[in-house]
N, C-alpha and C. Protein backbone atom coordinates (compact mmCIF):
# COMPACT_ATOMS: atom_id res chain seq x y z
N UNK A 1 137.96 116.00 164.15
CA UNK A 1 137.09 115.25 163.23
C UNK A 1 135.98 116.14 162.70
N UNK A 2 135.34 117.21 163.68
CA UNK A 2 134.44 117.93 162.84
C UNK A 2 134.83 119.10 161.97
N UNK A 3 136.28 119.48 162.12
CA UNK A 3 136.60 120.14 160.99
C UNK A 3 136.82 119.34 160.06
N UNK A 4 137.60 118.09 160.11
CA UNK A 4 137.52 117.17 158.76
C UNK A 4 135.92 117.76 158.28
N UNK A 5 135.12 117.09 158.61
CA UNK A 5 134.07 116.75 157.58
C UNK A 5 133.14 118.04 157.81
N UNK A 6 133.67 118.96 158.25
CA UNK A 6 132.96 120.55 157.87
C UNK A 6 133.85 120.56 156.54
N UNK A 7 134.88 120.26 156.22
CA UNK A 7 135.81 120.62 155.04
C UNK A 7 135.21 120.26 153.69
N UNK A 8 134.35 118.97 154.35
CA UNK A 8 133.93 118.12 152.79
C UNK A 8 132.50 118.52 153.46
N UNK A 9 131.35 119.20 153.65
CA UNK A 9 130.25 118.69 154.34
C UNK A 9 128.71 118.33 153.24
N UNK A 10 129.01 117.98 152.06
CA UNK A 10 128.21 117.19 151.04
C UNK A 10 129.01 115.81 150.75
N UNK A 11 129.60 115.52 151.21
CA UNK A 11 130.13 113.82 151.59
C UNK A 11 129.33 112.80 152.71
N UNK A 12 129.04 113.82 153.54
CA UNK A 12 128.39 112.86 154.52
C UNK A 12 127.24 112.97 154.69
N UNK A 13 126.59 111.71 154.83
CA UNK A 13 124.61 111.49 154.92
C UNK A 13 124.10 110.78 155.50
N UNK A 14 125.03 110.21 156.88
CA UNK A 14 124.80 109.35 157.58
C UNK A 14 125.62 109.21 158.63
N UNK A 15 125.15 109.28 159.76
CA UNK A 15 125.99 108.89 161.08
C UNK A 15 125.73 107.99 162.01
N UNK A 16 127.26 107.04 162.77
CA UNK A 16 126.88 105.80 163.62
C UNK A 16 126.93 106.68 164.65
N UNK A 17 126.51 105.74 165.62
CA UNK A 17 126.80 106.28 167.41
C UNK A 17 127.46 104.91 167.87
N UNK A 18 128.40 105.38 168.89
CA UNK A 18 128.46 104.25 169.84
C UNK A 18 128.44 104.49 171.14
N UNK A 19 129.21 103.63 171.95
CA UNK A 19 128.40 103.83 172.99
C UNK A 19 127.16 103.90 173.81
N UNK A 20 126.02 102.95 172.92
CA UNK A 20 124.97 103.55 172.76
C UNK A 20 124.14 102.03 173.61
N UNK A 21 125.18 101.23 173.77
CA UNK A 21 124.96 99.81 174.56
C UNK A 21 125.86 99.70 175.48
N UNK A 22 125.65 98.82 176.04
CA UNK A 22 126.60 98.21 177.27
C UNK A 22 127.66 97.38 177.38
N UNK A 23 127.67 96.99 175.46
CA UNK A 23 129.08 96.14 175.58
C UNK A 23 130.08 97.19 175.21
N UNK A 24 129.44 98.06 174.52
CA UNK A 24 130.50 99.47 173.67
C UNK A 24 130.79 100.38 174.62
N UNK A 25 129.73 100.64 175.61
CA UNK A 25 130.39 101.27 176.99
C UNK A 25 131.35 100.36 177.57
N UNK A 26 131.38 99.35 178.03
CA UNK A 26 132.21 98.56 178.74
C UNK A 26 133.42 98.38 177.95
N UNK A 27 133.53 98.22 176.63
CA UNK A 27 134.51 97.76 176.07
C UNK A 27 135.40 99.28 175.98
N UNK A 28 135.21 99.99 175.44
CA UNK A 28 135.77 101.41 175.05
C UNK A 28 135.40 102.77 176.76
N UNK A 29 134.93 101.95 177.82
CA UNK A 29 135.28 102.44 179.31
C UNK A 29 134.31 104.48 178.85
N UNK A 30 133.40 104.25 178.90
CA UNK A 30 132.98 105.67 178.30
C UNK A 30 131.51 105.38 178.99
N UNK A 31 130.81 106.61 179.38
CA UNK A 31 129.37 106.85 179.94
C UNK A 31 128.61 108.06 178.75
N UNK A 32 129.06 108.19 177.71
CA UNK A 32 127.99 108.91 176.92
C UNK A 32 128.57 108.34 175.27
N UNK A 33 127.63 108.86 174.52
CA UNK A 33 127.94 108.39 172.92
C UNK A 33 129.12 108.80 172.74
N UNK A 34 129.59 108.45 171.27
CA UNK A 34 130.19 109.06 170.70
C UNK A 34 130.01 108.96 168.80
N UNK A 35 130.59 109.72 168.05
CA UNK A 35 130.11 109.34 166.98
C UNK A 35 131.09 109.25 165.59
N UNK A 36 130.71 108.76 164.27
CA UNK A 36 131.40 108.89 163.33
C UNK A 36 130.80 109.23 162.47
N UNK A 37 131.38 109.78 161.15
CA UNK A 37 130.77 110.16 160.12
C UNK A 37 130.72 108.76 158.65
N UNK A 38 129.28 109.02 158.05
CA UNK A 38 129.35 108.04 157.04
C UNK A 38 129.03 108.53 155.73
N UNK A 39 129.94 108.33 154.89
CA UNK A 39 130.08 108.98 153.43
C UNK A 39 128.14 108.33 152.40
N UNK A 40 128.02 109.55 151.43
CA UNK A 40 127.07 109.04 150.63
C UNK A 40 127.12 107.35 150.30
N UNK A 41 128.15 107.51 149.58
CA UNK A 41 128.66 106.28 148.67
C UNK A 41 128.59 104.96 149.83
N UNK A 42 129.13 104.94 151.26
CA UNK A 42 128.66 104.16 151.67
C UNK A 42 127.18 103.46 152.31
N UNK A 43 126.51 104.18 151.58
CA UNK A 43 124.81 103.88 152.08
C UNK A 43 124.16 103.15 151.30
N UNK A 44 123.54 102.27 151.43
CA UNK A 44 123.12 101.41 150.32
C UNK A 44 121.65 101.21 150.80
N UNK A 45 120.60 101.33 150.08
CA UNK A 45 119.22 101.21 149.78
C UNK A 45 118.52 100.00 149.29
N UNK A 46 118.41 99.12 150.06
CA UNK A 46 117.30 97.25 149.90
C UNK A 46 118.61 97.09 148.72
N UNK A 47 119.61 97.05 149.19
CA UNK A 47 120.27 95.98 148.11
C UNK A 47 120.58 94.40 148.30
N UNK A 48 121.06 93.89 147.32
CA UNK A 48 120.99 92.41 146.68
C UNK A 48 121.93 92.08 147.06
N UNK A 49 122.96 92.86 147.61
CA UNK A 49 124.94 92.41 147.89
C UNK A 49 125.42 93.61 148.62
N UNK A 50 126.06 93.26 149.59
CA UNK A 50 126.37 94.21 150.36
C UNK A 50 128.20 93.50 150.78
N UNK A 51 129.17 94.45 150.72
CA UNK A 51 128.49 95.70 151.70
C UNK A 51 129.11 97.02 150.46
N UNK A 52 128.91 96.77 149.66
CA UNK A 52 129.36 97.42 148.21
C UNK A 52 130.52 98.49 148.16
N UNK A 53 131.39 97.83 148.65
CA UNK A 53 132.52 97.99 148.64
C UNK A 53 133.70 97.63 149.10
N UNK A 54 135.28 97.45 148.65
CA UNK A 54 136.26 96.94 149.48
C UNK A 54 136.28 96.80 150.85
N UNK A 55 136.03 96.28 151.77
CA UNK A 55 136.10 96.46 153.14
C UNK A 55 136.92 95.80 153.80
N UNK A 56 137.85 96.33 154.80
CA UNK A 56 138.93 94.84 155.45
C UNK A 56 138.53 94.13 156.31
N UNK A 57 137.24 94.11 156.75
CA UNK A 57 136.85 93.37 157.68
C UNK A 57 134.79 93.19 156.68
N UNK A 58 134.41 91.73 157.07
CA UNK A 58 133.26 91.69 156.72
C UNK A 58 132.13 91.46 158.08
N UNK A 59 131.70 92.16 158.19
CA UNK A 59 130.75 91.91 159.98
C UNK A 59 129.54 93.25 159.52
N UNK A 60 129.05 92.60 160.65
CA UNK A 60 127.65 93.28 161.12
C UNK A 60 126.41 93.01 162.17
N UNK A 61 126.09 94.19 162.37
CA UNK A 61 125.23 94.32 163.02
C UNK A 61 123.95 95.40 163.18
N UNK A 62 122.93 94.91 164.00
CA UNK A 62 121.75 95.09 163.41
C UNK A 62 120.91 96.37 164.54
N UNK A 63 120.72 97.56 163.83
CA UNK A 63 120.30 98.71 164.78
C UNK A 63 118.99 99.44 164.13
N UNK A 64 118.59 100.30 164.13
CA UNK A 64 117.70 101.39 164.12
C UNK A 64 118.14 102.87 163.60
N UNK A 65 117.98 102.91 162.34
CA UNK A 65 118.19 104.18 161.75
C UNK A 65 117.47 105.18 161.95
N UNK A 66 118.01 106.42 162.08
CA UNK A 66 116.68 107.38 162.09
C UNK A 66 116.77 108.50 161.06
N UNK A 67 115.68 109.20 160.16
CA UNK A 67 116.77 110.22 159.55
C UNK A 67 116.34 111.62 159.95
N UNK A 68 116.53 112.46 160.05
CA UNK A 68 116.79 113.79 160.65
C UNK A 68 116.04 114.18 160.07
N UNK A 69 114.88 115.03 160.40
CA UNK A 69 113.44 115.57 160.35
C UNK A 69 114.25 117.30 159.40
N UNK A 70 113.33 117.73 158.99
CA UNK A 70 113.95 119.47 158.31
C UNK A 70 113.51 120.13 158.88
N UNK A 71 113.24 120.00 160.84
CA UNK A 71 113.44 120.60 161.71
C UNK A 71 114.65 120.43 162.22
N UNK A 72 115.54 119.69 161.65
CA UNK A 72 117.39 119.64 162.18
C UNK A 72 116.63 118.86 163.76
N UNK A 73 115.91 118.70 164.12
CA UNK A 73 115.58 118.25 165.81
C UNK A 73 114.97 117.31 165.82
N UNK A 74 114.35 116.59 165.30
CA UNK A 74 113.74 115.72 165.25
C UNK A 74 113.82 114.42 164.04
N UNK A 75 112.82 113.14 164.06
CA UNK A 75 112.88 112.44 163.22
C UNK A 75 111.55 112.43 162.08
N UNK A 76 111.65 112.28 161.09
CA UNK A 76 110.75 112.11 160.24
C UNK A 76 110.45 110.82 159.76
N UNK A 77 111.51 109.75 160.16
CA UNK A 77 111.16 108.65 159.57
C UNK A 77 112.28 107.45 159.87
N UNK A 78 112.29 106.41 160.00
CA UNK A 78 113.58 105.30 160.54
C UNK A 78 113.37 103.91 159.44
N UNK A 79 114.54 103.35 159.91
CA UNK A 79 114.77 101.58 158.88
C UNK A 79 115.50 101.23 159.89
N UNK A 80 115.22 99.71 159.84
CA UNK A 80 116.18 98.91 160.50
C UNK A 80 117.23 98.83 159.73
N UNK A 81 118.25 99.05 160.37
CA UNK A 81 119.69 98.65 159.06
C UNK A 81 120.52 98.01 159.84
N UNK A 82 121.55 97.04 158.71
CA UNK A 82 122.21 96.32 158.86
C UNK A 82 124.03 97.19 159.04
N UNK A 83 124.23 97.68 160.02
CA UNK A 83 125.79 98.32 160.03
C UNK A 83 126.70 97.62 160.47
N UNK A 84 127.44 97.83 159.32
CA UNK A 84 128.98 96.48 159.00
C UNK A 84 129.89 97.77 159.21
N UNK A 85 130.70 97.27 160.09
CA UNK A 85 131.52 98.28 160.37
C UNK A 85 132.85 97.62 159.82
N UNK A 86 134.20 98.51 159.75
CA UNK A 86 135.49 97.85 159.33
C UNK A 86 136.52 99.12 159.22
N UNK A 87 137.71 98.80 159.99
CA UNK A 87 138.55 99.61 160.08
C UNK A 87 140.19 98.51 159.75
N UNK A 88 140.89 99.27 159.61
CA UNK A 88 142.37 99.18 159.11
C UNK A 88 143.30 98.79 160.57
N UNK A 89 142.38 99.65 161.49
CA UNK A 89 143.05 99.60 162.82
C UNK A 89 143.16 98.43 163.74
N UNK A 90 144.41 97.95 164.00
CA UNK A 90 144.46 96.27 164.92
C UNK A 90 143.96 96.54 166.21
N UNK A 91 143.31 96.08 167.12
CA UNK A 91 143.40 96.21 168.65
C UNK A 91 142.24 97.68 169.03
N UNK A 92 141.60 97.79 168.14
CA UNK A 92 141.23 99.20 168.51
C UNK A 92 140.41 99.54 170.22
N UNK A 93 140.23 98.49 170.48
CA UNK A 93 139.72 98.43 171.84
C UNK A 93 141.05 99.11 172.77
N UNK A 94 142.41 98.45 172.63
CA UNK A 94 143.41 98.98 172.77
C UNK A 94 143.87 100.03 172.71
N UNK A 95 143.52 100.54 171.54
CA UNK A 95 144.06 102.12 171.31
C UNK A 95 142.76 102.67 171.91
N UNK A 96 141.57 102.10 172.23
CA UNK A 96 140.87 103.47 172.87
C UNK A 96 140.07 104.42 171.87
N UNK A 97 138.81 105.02 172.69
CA UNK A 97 138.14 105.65 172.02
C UNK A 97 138.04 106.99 171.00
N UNK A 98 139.66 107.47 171.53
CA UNK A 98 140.04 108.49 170.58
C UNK A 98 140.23 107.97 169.00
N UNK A 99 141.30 106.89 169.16
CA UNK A 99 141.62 106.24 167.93
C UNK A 99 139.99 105.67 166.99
N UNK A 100 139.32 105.17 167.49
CA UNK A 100 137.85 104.96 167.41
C UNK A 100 137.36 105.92 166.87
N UNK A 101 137.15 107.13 167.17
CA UNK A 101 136.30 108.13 166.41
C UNK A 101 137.01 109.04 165.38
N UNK A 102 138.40 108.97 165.88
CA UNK A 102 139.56 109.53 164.70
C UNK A 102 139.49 108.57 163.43
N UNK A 103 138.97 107.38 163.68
CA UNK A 103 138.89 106.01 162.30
C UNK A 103 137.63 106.33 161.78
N UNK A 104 136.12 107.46 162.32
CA UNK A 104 135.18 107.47 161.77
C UNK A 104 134.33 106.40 162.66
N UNK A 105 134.55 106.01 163.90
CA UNK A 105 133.92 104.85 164.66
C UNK A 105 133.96 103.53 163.51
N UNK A 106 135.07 103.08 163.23
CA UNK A 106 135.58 102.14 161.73
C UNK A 106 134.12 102.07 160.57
N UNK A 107 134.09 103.25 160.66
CA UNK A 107 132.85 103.15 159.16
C UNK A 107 133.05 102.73 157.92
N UNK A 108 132.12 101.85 157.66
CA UNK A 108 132.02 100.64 156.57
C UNK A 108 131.11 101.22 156.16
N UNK A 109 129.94 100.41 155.79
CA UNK A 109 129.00 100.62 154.99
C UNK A 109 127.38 100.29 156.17
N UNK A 110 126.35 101.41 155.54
CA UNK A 110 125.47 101.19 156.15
C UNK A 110 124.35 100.61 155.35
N UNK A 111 123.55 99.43 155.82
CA UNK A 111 122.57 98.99 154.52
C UNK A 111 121.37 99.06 155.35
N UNK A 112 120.44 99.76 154.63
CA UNK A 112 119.18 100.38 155.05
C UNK A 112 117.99 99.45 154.28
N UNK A 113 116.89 99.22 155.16
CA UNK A 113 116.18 98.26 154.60
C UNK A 113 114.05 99.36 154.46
N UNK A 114 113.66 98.63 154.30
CA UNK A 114 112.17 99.19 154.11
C UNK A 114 112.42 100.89 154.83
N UNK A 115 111.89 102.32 154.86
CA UNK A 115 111.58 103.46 155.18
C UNK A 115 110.40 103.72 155.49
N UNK A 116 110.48 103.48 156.85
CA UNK A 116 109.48 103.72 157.96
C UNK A 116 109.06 104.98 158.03
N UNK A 117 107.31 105.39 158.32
CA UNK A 117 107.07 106.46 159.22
C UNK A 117 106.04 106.20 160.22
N UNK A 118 106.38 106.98 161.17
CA UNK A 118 105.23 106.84 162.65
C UNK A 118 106.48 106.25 163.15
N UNK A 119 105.39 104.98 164.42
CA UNK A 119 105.71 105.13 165.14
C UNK A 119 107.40 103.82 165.49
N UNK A 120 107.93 104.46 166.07
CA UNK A 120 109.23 103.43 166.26
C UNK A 120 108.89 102.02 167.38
N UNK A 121 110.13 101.24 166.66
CA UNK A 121 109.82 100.35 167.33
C UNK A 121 110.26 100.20 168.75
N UNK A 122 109.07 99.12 169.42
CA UNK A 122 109.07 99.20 170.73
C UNK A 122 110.40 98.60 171.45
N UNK A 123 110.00 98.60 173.18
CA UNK A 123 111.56 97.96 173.43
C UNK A 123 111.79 96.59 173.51
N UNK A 124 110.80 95.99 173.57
CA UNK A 124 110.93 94.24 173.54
C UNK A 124 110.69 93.92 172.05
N UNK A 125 110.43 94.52 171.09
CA UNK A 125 110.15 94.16 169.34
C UNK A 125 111.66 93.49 169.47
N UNK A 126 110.99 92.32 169.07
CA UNK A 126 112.46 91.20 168.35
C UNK A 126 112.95 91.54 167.13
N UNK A 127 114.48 91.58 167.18
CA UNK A 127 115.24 91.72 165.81
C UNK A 127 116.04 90.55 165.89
N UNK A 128 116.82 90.06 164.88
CA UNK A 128 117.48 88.65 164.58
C UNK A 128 118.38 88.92 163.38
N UNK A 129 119.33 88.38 163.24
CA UNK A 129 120.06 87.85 162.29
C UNK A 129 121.04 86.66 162.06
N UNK A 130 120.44 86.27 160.85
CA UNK A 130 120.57 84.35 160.08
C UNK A 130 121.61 84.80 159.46
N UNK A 131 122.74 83.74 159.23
CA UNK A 131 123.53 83.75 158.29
C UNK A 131 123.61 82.54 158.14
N UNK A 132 123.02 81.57 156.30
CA UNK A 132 123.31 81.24 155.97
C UNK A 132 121.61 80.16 156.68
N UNK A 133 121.01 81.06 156.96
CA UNK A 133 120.13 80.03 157.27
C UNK A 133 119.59 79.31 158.69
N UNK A 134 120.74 80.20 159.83
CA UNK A 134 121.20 79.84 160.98
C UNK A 134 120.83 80.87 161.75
N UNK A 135 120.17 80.86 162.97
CA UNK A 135 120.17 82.19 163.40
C UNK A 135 121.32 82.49 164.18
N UNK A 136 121.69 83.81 163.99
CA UNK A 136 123.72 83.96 164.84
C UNK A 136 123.01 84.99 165.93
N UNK A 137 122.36 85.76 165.91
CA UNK A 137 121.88 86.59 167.20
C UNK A 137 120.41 87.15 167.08
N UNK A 138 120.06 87.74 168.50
CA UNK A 138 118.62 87.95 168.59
C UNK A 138 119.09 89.35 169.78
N UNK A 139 118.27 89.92 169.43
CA UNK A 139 118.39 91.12 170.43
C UNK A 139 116.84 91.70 170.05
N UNK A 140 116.74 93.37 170.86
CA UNK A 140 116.06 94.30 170.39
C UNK A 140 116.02 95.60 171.50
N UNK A 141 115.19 96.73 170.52
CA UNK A 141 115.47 98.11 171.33
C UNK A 141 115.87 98.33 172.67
N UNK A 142 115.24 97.45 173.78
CA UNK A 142 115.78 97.73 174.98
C UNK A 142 117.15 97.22 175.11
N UNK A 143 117.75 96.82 174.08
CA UNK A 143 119.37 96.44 174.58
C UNK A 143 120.30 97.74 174.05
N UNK A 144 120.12 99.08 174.03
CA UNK A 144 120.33 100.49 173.97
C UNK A 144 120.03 100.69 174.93
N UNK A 145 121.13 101.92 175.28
CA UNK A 145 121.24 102.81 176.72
C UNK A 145 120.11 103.56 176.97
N UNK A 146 119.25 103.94 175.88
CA UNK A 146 117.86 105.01 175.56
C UNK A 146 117.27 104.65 174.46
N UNK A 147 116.02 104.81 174.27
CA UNK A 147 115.44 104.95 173.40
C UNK A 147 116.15 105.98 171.89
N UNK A 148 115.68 105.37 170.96
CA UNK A 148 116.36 105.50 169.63
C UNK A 148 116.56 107.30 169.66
N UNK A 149 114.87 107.67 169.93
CA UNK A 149 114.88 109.17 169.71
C UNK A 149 115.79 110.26 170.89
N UNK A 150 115.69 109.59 172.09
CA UNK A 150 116.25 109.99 172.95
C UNK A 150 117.97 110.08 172.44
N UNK A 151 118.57 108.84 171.90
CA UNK A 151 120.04 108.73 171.44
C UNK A 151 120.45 109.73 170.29
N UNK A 152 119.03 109.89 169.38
CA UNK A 152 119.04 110.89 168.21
C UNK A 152 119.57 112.55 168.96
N UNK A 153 118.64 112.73 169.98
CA UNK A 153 118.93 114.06 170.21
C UNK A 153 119.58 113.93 171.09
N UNK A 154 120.67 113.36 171.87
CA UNK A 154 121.88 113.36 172.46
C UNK A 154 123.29 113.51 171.35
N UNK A 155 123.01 112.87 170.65
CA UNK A 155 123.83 113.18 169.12
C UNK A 155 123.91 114.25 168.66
N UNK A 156 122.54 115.19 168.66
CA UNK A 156 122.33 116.46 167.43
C UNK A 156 123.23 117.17 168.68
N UNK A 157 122.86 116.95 170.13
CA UNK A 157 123.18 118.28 170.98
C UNK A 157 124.41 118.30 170.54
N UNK A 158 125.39 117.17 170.80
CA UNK A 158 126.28 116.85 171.21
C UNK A 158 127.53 117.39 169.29
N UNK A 159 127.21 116.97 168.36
CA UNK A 159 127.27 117.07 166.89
C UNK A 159 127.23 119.12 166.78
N UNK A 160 126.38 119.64 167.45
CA UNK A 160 125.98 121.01 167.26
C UNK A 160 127.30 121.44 168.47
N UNK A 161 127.73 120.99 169.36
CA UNK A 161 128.64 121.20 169.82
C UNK A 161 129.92 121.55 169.46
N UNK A 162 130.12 120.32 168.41
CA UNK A 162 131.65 120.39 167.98
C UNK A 162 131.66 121.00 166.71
N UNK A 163 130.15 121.68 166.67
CA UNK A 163 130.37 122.03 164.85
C UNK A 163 130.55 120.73 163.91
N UNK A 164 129.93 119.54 163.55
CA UNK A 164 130.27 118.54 163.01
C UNK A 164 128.52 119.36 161.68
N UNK A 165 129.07 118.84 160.50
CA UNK A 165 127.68 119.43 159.24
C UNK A 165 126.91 118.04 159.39
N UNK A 166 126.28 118.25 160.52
CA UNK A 166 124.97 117.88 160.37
C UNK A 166 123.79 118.31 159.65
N UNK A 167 122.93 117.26 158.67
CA UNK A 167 121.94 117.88 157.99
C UNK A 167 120.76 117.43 158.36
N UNK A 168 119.48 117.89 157.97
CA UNK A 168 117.92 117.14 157.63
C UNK A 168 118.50 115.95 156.44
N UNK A 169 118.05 115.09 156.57
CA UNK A 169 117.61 114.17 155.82
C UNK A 169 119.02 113.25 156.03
N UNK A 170 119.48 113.30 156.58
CA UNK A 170 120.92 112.36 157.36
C UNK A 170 120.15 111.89 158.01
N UNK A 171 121.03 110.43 158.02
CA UNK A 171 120.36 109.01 158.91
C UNK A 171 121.52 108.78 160.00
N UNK A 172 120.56 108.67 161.16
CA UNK A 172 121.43 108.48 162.57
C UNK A 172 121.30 106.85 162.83
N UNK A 173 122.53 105.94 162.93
CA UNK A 173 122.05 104.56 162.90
C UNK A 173 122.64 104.73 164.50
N UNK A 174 121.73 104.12 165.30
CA UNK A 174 121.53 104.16 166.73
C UNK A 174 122.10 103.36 167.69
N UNK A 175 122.99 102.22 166.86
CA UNK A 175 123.72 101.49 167.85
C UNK A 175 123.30 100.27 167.78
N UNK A 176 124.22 98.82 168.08
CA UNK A 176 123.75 97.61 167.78
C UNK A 176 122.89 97.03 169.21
N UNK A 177 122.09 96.33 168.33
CA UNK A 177 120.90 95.78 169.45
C UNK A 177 121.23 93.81 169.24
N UNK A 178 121.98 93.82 168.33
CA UNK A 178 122.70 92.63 168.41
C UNK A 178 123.83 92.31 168.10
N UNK A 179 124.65 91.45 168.77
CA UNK A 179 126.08 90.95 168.29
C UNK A 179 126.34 91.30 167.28
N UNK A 180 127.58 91.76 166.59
CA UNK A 180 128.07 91.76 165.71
C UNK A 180 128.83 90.78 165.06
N UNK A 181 128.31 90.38 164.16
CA UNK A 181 128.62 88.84 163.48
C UNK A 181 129.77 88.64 162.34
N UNK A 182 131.01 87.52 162.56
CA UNK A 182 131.77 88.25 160.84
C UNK A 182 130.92 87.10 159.94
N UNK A 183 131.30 87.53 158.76
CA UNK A 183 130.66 86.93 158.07
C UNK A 183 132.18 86.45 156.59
N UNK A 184 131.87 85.71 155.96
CA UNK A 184 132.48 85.27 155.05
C UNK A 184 131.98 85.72 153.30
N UNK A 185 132.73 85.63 152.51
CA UNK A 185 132.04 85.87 151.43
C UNK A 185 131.36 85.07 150.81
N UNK A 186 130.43 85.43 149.83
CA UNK A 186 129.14 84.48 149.53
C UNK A 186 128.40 83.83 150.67
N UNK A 187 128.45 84.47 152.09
CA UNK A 187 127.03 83.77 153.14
C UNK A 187 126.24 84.82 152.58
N UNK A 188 124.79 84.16 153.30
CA UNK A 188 123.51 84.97 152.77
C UNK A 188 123.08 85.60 154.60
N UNK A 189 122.72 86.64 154.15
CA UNK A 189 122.38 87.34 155.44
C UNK A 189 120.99 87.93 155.29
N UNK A 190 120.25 87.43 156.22
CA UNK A 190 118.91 88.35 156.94
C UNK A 190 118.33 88.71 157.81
N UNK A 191 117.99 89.65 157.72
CA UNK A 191 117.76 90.57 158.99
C UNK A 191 115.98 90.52 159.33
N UNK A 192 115.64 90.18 160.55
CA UNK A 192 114.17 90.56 160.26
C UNK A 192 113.80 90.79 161.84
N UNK A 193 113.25 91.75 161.68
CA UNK A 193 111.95 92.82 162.38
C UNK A 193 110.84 92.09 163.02
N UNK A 194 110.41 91.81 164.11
CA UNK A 194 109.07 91.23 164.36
C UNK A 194 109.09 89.74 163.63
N UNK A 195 110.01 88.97 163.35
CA UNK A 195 109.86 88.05 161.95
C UNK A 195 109.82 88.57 160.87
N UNK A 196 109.78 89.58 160.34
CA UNK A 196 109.25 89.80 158.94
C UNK A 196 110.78 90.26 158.51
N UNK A 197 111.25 89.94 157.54
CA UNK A 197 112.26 89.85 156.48
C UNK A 197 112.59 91.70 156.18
N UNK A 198 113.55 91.95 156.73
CA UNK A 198 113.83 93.32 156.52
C UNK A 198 115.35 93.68 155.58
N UNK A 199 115.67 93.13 155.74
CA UNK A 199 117.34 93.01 154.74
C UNK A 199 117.52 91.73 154.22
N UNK A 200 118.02 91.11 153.28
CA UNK A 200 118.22 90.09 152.66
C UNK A 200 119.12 90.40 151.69
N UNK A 201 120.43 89.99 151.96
CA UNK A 201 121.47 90.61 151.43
C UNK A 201 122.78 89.03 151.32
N UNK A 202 123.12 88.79 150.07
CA UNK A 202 124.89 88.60 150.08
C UNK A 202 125.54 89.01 150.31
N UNK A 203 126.55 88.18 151.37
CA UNK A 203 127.47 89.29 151.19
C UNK A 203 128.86 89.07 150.14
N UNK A 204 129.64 89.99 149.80
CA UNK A 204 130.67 89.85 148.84
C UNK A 204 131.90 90.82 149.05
N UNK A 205 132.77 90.26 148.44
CA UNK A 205 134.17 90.70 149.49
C UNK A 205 134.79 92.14 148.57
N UNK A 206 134.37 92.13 147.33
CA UNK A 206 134.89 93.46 146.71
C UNK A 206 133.43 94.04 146.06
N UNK A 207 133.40 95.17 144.52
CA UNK A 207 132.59 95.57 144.48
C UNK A 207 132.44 94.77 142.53
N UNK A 208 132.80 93.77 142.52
CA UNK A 208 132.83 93.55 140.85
C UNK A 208 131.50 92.37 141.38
């Protein structure tokens, strides 16, 4: 996988982790991250409709972005984002974590909300997400194996390992801190931070 995307390495500007909780350890039987790569085109910035593009599956869930400081080591700045993941693959729990990161950890689309700087959020800060008006889950930071920054630089070590083109200004989305929810087309989805309204998004099943 990191020669794939050394091949293309101005395609990608964003990376998931998993493993990075205790249902993704338990489910996929693993004690450290692992990761996938996420194309430009799938990143989307405070949009109105998500997840802006074909996807075969519509879901999501709600984590902590970080983006890579132009010390390559550090962070310069984070968003809560909404990562909808979706793969082609049936059973993937089944096939296991190889098949999992050979799919890109099923990378969909990542939707990034307000661009934070200072300080990150704490480990009891409440996150939530409503669909349709309803709240479907509640989590926050302490439901990660480590702290966001701590998961960041377990990634870079680990990314600098396999040779994967990691850059500055790439966003590390850190793993879900809540259920991952499916969703239908035309529900309304929001995400919010402390209470405060951080994504507010439709969702929609193609890109017209």
């Amino acid at each position: 996988m990191a020669a794939l995307t050394s091949a293309e390495p101005d395609r990608w500007a964003a990376w998931k982790l998993g493993g990075t909780n205790a249902a993704s350890r338990a489910a996929f039987q693993v004690e450290r991250l692992y990761y996938g790569a996420i194309a430009r085109d799938e990143i989307l910035f405070f949009p109105h409709h998500a997840p802006g593009a074909s996807l075969v599956e519509l879901k999501g869930e709600v984590e902590i972005a970080l983006r890579i400081a132009p010390d390559g080591y550090s962070h310069d700045a984070w968003a809560i984002a909404l990562e909808m993941p979706a793969s082609p693959l049936v059973d993937l729990v089944d096939l296991g974590v190889v098949a999992l990161v050979a799919d890109r950890c099923a990378a969909g689309s990542l939707v990034l909300g307000p661009i934070r700087t200072g300080l990150l959020p704490q480990p009891d800060d409440p996150v939530s997400q409503d669909v349709d008006g309803v709240r479907m889950s509640d989590g926050a930071p302490s439901r990660l194996t480590a702290p966001p920054e701590t998961l960041l630089h377990e990634f870079l070590a680990l990314a600098r390992e396999h040779g994967a083109p990691v850059s500055p200004g790439d966003w590390v989305a850190t793993g879900g801190m809540t259920a991952c929810i499916t969703y239908e087309p035309g529900q309304h989805v929001v995400v919010r931070f402390r209470d405060q309204v951080e994504i507010d998004v439709t969702i929609k099943a193609d890109m017209r």
